[in-house]
Protein backbone atom coordinates (compact mmCIF):
# COMPACT_ATOMS: atom_id res chain seq x y z
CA UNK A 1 0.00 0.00 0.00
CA UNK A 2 0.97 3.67 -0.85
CA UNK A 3 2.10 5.88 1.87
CA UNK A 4 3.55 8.95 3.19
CA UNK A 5 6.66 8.60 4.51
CA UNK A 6 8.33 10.87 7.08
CA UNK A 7 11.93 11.99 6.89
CA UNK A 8 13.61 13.05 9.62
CA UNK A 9 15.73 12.77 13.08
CA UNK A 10 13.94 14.17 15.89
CA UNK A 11 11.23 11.97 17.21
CA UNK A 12 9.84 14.74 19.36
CA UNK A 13 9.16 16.87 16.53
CA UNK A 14 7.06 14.14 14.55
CA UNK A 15 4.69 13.74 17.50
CA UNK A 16 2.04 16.25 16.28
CA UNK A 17 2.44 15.20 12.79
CA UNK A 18 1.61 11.34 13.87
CA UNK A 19 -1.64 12.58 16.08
CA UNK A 20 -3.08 14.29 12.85
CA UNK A 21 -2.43 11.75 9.94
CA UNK A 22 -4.43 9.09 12.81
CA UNK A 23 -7.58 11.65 12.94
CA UNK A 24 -7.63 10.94 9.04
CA UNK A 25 -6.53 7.68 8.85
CA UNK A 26 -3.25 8.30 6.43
CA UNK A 27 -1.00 5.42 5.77
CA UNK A 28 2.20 6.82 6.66
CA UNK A 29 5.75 5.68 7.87
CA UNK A 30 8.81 7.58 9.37
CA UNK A 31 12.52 7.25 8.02
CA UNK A 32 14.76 8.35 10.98
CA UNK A 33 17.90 8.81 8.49
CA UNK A 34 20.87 9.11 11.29
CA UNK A 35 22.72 6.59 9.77
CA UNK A 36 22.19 3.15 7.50
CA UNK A 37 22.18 1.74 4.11
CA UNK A 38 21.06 2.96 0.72
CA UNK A 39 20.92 0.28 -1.76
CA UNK A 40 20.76 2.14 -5.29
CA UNK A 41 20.21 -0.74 -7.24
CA UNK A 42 16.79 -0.50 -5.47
CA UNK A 43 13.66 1.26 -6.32
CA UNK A 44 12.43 3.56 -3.38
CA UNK A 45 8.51 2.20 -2.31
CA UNK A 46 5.51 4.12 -4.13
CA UNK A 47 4.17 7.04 -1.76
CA UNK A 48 4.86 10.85 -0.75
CA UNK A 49 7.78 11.65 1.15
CA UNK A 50 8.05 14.74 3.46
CA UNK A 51 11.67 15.92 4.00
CA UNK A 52 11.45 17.10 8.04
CA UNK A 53 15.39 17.12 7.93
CA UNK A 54 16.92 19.57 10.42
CA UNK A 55 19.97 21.98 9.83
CA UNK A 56 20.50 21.00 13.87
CA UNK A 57 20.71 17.44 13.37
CA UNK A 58 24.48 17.53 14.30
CA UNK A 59 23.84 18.81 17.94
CA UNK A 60 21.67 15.57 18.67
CA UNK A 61 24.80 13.82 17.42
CA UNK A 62 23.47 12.51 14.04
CA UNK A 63 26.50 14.74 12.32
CA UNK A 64 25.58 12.90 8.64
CA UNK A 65 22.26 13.04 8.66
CA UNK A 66 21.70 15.57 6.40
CA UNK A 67 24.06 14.44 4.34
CA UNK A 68 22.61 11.08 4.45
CA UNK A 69 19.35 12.40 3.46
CA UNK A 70 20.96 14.20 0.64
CA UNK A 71 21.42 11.01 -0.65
CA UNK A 72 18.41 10.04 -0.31
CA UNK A 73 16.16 12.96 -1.85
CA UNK A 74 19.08 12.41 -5.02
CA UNK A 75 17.82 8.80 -4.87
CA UNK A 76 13.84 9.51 -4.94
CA UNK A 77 13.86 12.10 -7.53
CA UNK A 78 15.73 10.12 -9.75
CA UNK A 79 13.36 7.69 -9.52
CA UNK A 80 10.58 10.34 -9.84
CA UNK A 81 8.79 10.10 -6.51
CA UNK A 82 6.72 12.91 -5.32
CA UNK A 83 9.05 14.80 -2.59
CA UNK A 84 7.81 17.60 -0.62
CA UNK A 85 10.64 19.99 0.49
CA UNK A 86 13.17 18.42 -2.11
CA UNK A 87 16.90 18.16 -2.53
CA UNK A 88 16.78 21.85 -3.42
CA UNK A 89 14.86 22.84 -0.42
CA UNK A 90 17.56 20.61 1.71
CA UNK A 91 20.47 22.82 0.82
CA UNK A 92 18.90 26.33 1.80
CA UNK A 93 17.91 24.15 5.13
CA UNK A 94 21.60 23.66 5.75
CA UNK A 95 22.77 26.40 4.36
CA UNK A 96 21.86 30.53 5.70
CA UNK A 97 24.04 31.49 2.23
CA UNK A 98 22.18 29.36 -0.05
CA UNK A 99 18.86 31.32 1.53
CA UNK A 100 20.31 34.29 1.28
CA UNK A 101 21.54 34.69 -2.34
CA UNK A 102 18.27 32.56 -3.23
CA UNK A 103 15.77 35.31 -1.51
CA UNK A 104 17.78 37.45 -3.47
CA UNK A 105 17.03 36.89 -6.78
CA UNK A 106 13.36 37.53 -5.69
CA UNK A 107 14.46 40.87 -4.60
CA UNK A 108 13.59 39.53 -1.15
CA UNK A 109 15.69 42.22 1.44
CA UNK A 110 18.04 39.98 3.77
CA UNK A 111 20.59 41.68 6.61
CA UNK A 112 23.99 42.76 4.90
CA UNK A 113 25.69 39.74 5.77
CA UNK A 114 29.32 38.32 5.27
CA UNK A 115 30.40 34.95 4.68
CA UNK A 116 33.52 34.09 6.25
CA UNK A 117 36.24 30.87 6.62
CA UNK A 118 38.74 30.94 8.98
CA UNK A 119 38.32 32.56 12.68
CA UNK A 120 41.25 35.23 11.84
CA UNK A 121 39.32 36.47 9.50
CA UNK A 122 36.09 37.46 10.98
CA UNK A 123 37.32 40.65 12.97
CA UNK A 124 38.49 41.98 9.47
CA UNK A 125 34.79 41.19 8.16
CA UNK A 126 33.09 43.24 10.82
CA UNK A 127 35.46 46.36 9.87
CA UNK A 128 34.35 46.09 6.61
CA UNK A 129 30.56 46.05 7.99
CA UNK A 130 30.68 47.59 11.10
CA UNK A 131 28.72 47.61 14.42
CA UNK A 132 26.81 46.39 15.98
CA UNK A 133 26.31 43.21 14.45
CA UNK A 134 25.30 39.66 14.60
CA UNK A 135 28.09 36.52 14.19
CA UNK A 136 26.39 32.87 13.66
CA UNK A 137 26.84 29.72 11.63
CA UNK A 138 25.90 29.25 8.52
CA UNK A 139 24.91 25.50 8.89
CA UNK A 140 22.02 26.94 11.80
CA UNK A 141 19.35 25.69 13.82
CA UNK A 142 19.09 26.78 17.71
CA UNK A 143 20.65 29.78 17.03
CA UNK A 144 24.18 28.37 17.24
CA UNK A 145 26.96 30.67 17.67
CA UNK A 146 24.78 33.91 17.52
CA UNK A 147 26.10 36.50 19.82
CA UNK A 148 25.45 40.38 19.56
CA UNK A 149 28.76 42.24 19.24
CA UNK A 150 28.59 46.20 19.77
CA UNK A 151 32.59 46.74 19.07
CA UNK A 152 35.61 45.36 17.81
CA UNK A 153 36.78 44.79 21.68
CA UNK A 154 34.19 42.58 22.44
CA UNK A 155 34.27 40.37 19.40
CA UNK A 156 38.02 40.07 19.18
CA UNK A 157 37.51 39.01 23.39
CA UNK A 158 34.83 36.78 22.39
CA UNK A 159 36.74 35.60 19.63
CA UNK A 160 39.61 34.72 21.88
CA UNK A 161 37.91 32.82 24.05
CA UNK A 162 36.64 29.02 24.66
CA UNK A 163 32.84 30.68 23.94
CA UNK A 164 33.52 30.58 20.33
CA UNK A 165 32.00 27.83 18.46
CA UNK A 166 33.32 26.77 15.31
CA UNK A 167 30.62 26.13 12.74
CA UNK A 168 29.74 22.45 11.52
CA UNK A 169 30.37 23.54 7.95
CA UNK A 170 33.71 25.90 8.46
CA UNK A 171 31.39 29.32 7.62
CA UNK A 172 30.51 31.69 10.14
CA UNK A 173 28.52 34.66 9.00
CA UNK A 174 28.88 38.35 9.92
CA UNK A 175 25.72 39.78 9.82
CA UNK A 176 23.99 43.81 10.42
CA UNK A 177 22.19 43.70 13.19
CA UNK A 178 18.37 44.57 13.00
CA UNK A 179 17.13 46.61 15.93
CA UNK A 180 13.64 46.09 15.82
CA UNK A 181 11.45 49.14 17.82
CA UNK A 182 9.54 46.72 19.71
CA UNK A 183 10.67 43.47 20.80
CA UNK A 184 9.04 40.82 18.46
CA UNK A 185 9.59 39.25 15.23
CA UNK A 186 6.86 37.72 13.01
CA UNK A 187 7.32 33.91 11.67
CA UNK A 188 5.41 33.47 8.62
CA UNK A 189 3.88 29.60 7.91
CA UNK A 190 3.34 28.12 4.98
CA UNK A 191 1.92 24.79 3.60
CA UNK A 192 1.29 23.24 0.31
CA UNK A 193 3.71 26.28 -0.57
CA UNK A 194 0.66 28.67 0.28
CA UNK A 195 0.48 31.34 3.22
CA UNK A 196 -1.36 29.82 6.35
CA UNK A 197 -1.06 32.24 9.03
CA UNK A 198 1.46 34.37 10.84
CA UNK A 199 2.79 34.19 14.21
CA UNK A 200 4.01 36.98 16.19
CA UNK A 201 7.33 35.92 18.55
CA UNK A 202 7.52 37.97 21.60
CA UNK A 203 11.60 38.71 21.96
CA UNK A 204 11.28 40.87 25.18
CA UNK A 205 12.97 38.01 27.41
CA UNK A 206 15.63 37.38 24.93
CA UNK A 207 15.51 34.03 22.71
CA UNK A 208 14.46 30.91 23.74
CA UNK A 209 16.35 29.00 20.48
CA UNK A 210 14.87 25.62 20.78
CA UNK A 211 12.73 24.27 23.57
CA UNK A 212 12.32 21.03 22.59
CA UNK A 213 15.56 20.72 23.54
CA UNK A 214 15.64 22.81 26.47
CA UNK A 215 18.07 25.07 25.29
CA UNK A 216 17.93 28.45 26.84
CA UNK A 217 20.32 31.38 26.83
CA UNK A 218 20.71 34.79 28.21
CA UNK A 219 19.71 38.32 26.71
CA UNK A 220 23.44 38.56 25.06
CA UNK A 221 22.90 36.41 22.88
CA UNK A 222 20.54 36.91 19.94
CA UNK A 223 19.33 33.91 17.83
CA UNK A 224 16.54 33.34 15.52
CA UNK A 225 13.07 33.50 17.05
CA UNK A 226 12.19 30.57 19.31
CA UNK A 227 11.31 27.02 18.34
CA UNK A 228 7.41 27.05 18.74
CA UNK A 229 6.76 23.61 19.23
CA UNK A 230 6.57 23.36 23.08
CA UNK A 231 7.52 26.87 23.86
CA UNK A 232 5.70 29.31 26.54
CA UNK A 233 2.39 29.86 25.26
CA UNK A 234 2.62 33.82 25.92
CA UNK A 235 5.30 33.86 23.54
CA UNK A 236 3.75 33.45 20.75
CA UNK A 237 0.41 35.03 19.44
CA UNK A 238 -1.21 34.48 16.11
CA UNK A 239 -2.21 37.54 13.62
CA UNK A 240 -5.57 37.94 12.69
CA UNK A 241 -5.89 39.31 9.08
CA UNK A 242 -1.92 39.55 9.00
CA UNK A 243 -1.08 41.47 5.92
CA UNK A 244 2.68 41.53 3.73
CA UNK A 245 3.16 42.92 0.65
CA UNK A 246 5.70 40.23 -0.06
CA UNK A 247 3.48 36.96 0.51
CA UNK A 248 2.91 36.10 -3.09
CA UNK A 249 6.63 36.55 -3.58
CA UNK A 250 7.63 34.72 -0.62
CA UNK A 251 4.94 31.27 -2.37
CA UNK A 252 7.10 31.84 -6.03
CA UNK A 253 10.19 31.87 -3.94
CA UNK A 254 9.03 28.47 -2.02
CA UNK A 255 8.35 26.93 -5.64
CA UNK A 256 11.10 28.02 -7.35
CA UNK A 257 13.44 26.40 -4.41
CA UNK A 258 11.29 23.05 -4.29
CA UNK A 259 9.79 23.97 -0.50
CA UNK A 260 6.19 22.82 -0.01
CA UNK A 261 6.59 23.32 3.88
CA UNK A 262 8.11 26.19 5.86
CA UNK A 263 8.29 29.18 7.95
CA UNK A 264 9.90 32.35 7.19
CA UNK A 265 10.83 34.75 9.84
CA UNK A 266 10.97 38.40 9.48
CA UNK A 267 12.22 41.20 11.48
CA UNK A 268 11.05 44.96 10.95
CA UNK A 269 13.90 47.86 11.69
CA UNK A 270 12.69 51.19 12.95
CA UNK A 271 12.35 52.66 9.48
CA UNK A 272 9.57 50.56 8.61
CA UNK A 273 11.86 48.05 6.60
CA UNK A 274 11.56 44.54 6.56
CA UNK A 275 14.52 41.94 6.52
CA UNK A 276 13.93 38.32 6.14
CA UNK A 277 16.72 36.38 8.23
CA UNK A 278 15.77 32.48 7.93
CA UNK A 279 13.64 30.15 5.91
CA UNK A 280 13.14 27.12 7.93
CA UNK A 281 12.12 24.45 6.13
CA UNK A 282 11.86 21.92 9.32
CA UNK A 283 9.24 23.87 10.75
CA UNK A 284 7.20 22.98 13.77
CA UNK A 285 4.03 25.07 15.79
CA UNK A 286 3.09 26.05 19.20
CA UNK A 287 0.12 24.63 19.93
CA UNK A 288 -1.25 26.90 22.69
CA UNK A 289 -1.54 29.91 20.28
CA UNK A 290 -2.82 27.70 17.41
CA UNK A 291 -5.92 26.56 19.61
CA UNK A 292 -6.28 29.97 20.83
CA UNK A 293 -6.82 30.90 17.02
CA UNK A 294 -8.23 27.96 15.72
CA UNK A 295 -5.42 27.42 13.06
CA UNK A 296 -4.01 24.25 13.26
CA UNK A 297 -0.35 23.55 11.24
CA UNK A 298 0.35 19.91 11.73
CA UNK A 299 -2.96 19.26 10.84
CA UNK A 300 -2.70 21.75 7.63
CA UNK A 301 0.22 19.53 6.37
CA UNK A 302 -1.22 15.94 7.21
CA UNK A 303 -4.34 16.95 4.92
CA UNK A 304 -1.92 18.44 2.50
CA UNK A 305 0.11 14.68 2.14
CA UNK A 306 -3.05 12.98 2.42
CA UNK A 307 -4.56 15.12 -0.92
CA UNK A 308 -0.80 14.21 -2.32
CA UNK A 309 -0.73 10.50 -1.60
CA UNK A 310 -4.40 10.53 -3.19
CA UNK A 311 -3.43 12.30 -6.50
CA UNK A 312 -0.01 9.68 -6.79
CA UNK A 313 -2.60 6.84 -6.08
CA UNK A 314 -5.19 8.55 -8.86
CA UNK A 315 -2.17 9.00 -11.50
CA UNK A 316 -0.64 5.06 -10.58
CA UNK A 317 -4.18 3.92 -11.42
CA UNK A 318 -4.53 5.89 -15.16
C-alpha cells in the first residue's frame, strides 16, 4: 500500500504530525535517516515523502544526517517520486548562504551579511561592515553561535575565548544587526507552498532558540526567534488578518526552491523596513496559540500529504 513517509531525526518533533495523519486515517511511515544503508540498485517504495530534515541534526549527534538524506532525496527524484521539500529545499535548510543569495534573486531584502572561513578572518569582516552586528553559523538551527557584538573589543575578546563555536560547515557569518522598535519578530507559515497564518514571537525576554531541547540562553545572545513547538504559550500570538506585501513573492520563492513546507521569519527595523533572516524548512508550531486561534499547522500539512498521496494513487491507477 501507498504511503507517506516521514523523513527526519527528531522523534519529538514528529509527535504532532503522527496525532493528525491518525484523525484521518493516512497510511504513513517515518525514516529516521541518522545513519544506514542505501541500496541504489533499489527502487524507493511508491508514496509521498516529506523531508522534516533539520539543519540542527548535528547537535543531537546525528553529524551525517543531512548528508545522508541528501542522498536520499538524489535517490527519490531520480526515480521520480513525489518529494515535498526536495533536494533543493535541503540545501537552503543547511545552508543561511544558499537562503540568502536565493531570496535574493526575488528581490527579497536579507541583513547585509558576510560569509567568512577561517576565525582570523572574521574581525576583518566586521570592519568592513561595522557595528553592531550579529556573528552565527551558517549551517544553523538553535541559534548556534549567535552572539550580539557592539565593538571590535568585544568580538576580538569573544573571539579569543573558549565561547567561540566553530561552525559544523567551516562558515561563520557576519551579519547587520536589525534593531527592531519593539521586541518581536513575526514567523510566517506556509503549507502546500501557500500562506497559512502568521505568528508573532515575543523577543522581550531574549531568545528561547529551541525548547524542545531545552536550550535556553541569556539576553546577550541573539538567535533566531524561538522554536514554537513546546515553547511558553505567551510567547507566541497568532495575527488575525496579517497582511505583507511580499506573501505572493515569498509562495514563487518556495516553488522556485522546491519547499512545499516552511516558515519564514521576518524582522522589521525602525524605518519601517523589513529583513527576512531564515527560511526554515523543518518547521514545527506552538500549539497553545494555534488553539487559541483555531489554526491548526500539523494538521494543515497531514491533509496536505493525504490530498498528495491521493493524487499519486489517482495517476498510478490511469
Amino acid at each position: 500500500m501507498s504511503k507517506v513517509y516521514v523523513i527526519h531525526e527528531n522523534s519529538v518533533w514528529v509527535e504532532p504530525l503522527r496525532a493528525a495523519f491518525d484523525e484521518l486515517g493516512t497510511p504513513f511511515e517515518e525514516w529516521f535517516l541518522d545513519q544506514g544503508v542505501l541500496d541504489l540498485r533499489s527502487p524507493p517504495p511508491e508514496g509521498v515523502f516529506y523531508n522534516r530534515m533539520s539543519a540542527s541534526s548535528h547537535t543531537r549527534d546525528h553529524r551525517y544526517a543531512a548528508e545522508y538524506t541528501g542522498a536520499v532525496l538524489a535517490w527519490l527524484e531520480r526515480h521520480r517520486r513525489t518529494v515535498v521539500n526536495d533536494s533543493r529545499a535541503l540545501r537552503l535548510e543547511i545552508s543561511k548562504v544558499a537562503q540568502y543569495e536565493a531570496l535574493a534573486s526575488f528581490s527579497i531584502p536579507t541583513p547585509d551579511t558576510l560569509a567568512v572561513v577561517g576565525r582570523e578572518h572574521i574581525v576583518s569582516a566586521a570592519e568592513r561592515l561595522g557595528f553592531p552586528l550579529i556573528l552565527k553559523h551558517n549551517r544553523g538551527g538553535k541559534g548556534l553561535g549567535v552572539r550580539l557584538f557592539l565593538s571590535r573589543a568585544a568580538l576580538e575578546e569573544h573571539l579569543a575565548s573558549p565561547e567561540f563555536e566553530e561552525p559544523v560547515d567551516g562558515i561563520t557569518l557576519v551579519q547587520r544587526y536589525i534593531q527592531a522598535p519593539e521586541p518581536f519578530i513575526t514567523r510566517l507559515e506556509f503549507v502546500g507552498g501557500r500562506f497559512l497564518y502568521a505568528v508573532r514571537v515575543d523577543t522581550s525576554q531574549g531568545f528561547e532558540l529551541c525548547p524542545v531541547d531545552a536550550c535556553q540562553v541569556d539576553a546577550a545572545v541573539i538567535g533566531s526567534a524561538a522554536c514554537p513547538a513546546v515553547a511558553p504559550s505567551e510567547k507566541f500570538r497568532i495575527v488575525e488578518g496579517y497582511q505583507n506585501s511580499l506573501i505572493l513573492t515569498y509562495e514563487r520563492f518556495l516553488a522556485a526552491n522546491g519547499i512545499g513546507i516552511a516558515g519564514i521569519e521576518v524582522i522589521v527595523d525602525g524605518e519601517g523596513r523589513s529583513f527576512t533572516y531564515d527560511v526554515n524548512t523543518n518547521t514545527n508550531y506552538n500549539p497553545d496559540a494555534e488553539a487559541r486561534a483555531g489554526l491548526f499547522g500539523m494538521r494543515s500539512i497531514a491533509r496536505h500529504l493525504d490530498g498528495l498521496l491521493k493524487q499519486t494513487a489517482t495517476a498510478r491507477a490511469a
